[in-house]
N, C-alpha and C. Protein backbone atom coordinates (compact mmCIF):
# COMPACT_ATOMS: atom_id res chain seq x y z
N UNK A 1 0.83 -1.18 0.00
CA UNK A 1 0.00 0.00 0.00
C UNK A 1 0.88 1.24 0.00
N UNK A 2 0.58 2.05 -0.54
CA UNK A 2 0.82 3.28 -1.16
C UNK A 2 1.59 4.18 0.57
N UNK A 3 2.17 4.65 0.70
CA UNK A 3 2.53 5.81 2.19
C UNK A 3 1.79 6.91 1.49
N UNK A 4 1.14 7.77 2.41
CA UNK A 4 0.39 9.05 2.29
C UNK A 4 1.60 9.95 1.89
N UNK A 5 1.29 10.99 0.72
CA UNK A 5 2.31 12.13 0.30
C UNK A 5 2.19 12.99 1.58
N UNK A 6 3.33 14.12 1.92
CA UNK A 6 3.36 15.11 2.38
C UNK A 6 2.09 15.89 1.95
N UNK A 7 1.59 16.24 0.60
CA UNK A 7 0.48 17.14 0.60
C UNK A 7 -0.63 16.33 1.23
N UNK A 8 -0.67 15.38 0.88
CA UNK A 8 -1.75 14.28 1.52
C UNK A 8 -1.74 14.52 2.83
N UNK A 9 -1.04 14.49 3.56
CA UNK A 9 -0.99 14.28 5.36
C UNK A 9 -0.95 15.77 5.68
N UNK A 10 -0.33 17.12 4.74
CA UNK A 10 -0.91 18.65 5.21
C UNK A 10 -2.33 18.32 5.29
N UNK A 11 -3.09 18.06 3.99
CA UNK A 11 -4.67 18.30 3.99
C UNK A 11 -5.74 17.66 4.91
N UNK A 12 -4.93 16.22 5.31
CA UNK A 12 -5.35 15.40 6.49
C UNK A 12 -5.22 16.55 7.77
N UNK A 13 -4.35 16.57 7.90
CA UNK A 13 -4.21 17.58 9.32
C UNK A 13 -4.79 18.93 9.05
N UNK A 14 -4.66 19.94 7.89
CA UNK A 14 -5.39 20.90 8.31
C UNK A 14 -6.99 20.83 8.27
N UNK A 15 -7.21 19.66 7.96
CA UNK A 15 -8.69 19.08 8.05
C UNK A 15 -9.21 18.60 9.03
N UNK A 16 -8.39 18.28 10.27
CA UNK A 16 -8.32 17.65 11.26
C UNK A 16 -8.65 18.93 12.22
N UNK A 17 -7.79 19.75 12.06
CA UNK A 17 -7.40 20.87 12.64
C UNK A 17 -8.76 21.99 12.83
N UNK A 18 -9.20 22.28 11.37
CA UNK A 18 -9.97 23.57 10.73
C UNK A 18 -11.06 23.22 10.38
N UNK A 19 -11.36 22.10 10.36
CA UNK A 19 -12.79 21.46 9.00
C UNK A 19 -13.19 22.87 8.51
N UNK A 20 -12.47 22.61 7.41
CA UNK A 20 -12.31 23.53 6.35
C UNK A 20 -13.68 23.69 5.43
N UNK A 21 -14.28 24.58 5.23
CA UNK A 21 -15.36 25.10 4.21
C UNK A 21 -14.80 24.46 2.68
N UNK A 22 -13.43 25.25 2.38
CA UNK A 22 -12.50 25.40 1.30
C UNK A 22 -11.05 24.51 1.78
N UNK A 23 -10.11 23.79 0.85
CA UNK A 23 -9.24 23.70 1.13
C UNK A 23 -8.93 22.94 0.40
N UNK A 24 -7.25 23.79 -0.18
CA UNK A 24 -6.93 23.42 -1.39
C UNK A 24 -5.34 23.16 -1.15
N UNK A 25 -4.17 22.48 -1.66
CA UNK A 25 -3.25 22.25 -0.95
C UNK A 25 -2.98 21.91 -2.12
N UNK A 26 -1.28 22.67 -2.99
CA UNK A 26 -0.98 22.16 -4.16
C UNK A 26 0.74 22.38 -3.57
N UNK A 27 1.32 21.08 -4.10
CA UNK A 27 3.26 21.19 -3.84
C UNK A 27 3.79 21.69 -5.22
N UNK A 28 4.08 22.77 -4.57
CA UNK A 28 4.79 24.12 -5.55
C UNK A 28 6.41 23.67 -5.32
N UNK A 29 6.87 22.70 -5.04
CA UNK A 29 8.14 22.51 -5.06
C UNK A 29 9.30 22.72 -6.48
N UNK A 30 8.11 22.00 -7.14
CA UNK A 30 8.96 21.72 -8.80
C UNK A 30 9.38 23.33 -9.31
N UNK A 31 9.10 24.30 -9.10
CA UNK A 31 8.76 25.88 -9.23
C UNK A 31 10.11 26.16 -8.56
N UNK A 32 10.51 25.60 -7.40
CA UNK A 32 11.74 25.55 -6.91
C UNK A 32 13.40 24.96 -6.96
N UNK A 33 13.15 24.34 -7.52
CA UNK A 33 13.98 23.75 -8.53
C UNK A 33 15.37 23.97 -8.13
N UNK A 34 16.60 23.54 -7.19
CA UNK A 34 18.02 24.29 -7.64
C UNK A 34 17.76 25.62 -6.68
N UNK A 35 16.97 25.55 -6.08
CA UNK A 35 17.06 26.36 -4.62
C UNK A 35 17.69 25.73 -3.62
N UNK A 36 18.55 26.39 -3.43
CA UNK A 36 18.83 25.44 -1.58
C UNK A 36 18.33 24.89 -1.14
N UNK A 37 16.94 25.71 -0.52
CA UNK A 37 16.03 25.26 0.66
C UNK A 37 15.14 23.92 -0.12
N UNK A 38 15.31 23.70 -1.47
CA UNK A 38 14.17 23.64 -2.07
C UNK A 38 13.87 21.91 -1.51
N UNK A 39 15.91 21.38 -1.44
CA UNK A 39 16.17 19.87 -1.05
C UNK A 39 15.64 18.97 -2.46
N UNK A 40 16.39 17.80 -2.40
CA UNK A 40 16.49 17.22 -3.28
C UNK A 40 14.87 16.56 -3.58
N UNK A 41 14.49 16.06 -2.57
CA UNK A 41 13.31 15.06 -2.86
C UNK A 41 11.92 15.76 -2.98
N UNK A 42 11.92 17.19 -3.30
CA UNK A 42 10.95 17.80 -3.21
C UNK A 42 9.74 18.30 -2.14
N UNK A 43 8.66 18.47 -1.96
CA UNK A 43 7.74 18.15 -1.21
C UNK A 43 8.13 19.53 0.00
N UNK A 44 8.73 20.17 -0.88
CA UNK A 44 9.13 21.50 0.53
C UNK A 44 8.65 22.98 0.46
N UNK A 45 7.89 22.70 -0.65
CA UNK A 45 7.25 24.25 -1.16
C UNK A 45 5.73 24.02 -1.23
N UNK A 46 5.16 24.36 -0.63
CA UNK A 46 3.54 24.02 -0.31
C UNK A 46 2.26 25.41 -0.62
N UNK A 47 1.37 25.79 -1.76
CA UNK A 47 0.05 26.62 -1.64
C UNK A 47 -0.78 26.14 -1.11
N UNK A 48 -1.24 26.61 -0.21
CA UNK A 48 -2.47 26.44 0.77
C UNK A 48 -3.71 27.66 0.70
N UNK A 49 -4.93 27.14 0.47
CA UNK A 49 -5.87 27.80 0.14
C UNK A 49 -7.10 27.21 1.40
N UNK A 50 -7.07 28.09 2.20
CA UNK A 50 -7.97 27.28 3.49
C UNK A 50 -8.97 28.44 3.70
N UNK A 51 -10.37 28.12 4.03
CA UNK A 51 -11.62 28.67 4.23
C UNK A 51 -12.03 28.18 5.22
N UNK A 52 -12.26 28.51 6.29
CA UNK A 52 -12.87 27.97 7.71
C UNK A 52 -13.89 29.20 8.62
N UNK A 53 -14.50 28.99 9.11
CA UNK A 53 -15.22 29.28 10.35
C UNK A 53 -14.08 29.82 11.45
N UNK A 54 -13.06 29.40 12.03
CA UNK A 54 -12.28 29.67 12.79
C UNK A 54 -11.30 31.06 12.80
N UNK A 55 -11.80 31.62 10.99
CA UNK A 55 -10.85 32.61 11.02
C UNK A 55 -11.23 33.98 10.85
N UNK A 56 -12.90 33.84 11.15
CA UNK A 56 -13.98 34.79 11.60
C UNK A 56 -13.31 35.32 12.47
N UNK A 57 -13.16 37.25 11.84
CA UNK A 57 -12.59 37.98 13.15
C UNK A 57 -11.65 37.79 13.46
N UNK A 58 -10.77 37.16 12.75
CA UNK A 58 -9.54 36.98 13.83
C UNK A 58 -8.45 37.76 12.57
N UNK A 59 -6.94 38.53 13.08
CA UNK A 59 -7.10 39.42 12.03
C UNK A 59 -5.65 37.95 11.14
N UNK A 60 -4.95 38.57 10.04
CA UNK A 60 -3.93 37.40 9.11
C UNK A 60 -3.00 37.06 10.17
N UNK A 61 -2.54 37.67 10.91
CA UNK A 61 -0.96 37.22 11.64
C UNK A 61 -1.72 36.23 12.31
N UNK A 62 -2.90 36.12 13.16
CA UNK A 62 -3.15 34.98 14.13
C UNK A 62 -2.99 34.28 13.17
N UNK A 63 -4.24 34.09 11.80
CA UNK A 63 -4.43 33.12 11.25
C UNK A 63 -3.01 32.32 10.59
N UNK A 64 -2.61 33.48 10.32
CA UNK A 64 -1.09 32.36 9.74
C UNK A 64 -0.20 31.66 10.97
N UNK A 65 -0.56 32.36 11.78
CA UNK A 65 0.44 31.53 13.45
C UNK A 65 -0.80 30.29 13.61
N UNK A 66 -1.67 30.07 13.59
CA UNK A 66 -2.43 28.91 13.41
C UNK A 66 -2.00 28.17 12.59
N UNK A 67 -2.23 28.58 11.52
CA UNK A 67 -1.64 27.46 10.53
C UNK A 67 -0.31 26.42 10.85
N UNK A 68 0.73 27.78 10.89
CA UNK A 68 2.09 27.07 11.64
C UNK A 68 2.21 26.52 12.36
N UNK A 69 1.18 26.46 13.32
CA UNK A 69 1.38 25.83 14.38
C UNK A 69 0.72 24.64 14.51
N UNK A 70 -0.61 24.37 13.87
CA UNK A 70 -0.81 23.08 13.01
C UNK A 70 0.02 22.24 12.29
N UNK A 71 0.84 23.16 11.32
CA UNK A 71 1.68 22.75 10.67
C UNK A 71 3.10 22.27 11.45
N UNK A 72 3.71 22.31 12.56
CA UNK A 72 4.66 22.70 12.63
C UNK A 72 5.90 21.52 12.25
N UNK A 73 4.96 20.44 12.90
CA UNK A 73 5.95 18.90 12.77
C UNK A 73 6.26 19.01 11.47
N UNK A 74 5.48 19.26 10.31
CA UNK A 74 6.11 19.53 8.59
C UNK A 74 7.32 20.24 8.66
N UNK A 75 7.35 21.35 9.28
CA UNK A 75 8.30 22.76 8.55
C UNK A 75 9.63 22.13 9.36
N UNK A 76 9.65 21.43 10.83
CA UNK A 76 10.82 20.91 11.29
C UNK A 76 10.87 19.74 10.24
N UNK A 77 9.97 18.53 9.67
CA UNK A 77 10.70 17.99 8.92
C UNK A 77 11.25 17.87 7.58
N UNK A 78 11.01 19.36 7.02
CA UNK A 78 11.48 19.42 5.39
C UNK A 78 11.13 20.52 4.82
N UNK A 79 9.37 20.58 5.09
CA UNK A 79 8.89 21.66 4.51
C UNK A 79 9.45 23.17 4.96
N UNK A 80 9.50 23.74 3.72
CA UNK A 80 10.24 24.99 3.72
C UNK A 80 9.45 26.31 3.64
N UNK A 81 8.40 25.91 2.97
CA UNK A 81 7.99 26.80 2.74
C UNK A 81 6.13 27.10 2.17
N UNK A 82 5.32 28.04 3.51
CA UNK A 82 4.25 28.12 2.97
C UNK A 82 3.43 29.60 2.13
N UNK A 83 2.66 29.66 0.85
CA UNK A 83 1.90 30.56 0.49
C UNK A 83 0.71 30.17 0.71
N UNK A 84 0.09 30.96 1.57
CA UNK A 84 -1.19 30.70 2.41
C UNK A 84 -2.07 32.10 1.69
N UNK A 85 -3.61 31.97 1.41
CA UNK A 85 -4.66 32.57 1.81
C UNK A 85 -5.82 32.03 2.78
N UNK A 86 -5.97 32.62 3.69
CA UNK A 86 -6.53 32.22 4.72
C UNK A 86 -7.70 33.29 4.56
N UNK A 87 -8.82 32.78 4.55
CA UNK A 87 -9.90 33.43 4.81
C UNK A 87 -10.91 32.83 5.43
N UNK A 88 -12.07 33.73 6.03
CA UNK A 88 -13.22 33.37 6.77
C UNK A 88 -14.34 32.97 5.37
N UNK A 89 -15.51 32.39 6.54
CA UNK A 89 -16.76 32.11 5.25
C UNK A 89 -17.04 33.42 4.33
N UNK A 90 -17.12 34.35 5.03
CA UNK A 90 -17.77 35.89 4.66
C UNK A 90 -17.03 36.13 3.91
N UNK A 91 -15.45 36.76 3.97
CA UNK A 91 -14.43 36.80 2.92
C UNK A 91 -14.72 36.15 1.94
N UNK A 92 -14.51 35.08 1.75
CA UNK A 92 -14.36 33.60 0.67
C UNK A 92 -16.10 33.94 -0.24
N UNK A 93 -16.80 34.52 0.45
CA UNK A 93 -17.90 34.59 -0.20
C UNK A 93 -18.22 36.16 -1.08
N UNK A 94 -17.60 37.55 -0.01
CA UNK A 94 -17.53 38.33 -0.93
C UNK A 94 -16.59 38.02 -1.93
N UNK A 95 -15.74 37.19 -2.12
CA UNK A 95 -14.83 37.07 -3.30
C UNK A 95 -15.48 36.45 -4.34
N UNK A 96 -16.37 35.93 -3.92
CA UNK A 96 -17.36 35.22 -5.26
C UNK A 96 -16.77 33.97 -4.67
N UNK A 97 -16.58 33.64 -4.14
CA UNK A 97 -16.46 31.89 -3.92
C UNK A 97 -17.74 31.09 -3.00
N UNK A 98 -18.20 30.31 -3.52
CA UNK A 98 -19.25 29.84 -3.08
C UNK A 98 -19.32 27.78 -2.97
């Protein structure tokens, strides 16, 4: 049987974490290419697109220190690097996302 990818086990956990409205999780590693940080085996450059209830009111710095801190066992083991939009239901909905 197959081992769960790194994006696989982010979306598990921030699903675990957020039960997410939205949530979208794509490895932007290949984009990195011959970067240092980027490491050989990939899987270290992560877009995260998360919509939750939890981030009602609360202003970006919490929400991204949430994330991280969900995240954190990743970023000590490889992952390098996240581009996050974090928004509430209301946000995600004036944007036209439905």
């Amino acid at each position: 049987m197959k081992s769960p990818s790194v994006q696989d086990e982010i979306k598990a956990r921030l699903t675990q974490d957020f039960a997410p409205l939205v949530l979208e999780v794509a490895d932007d590693s290949a984009r990195h290419q011959g970067h240092r940080e980027a490491g050989a085996g990939g899987a270290s450059h992560f877009r995260i697109k998360l919509v939750c209830q939890a981030f009602a009111g609360r202003k970006p710095l919490e929400r991204h220190q949430a994330v991280y801190q969900s995240l954190a066992s990743f970023l000590q083991a490889g992952v390098h690097a996240l581009q996050m939009e974090l928004l509430s239901p209301e946000e995600w909905h004036a944007r036209g996302g439905s």
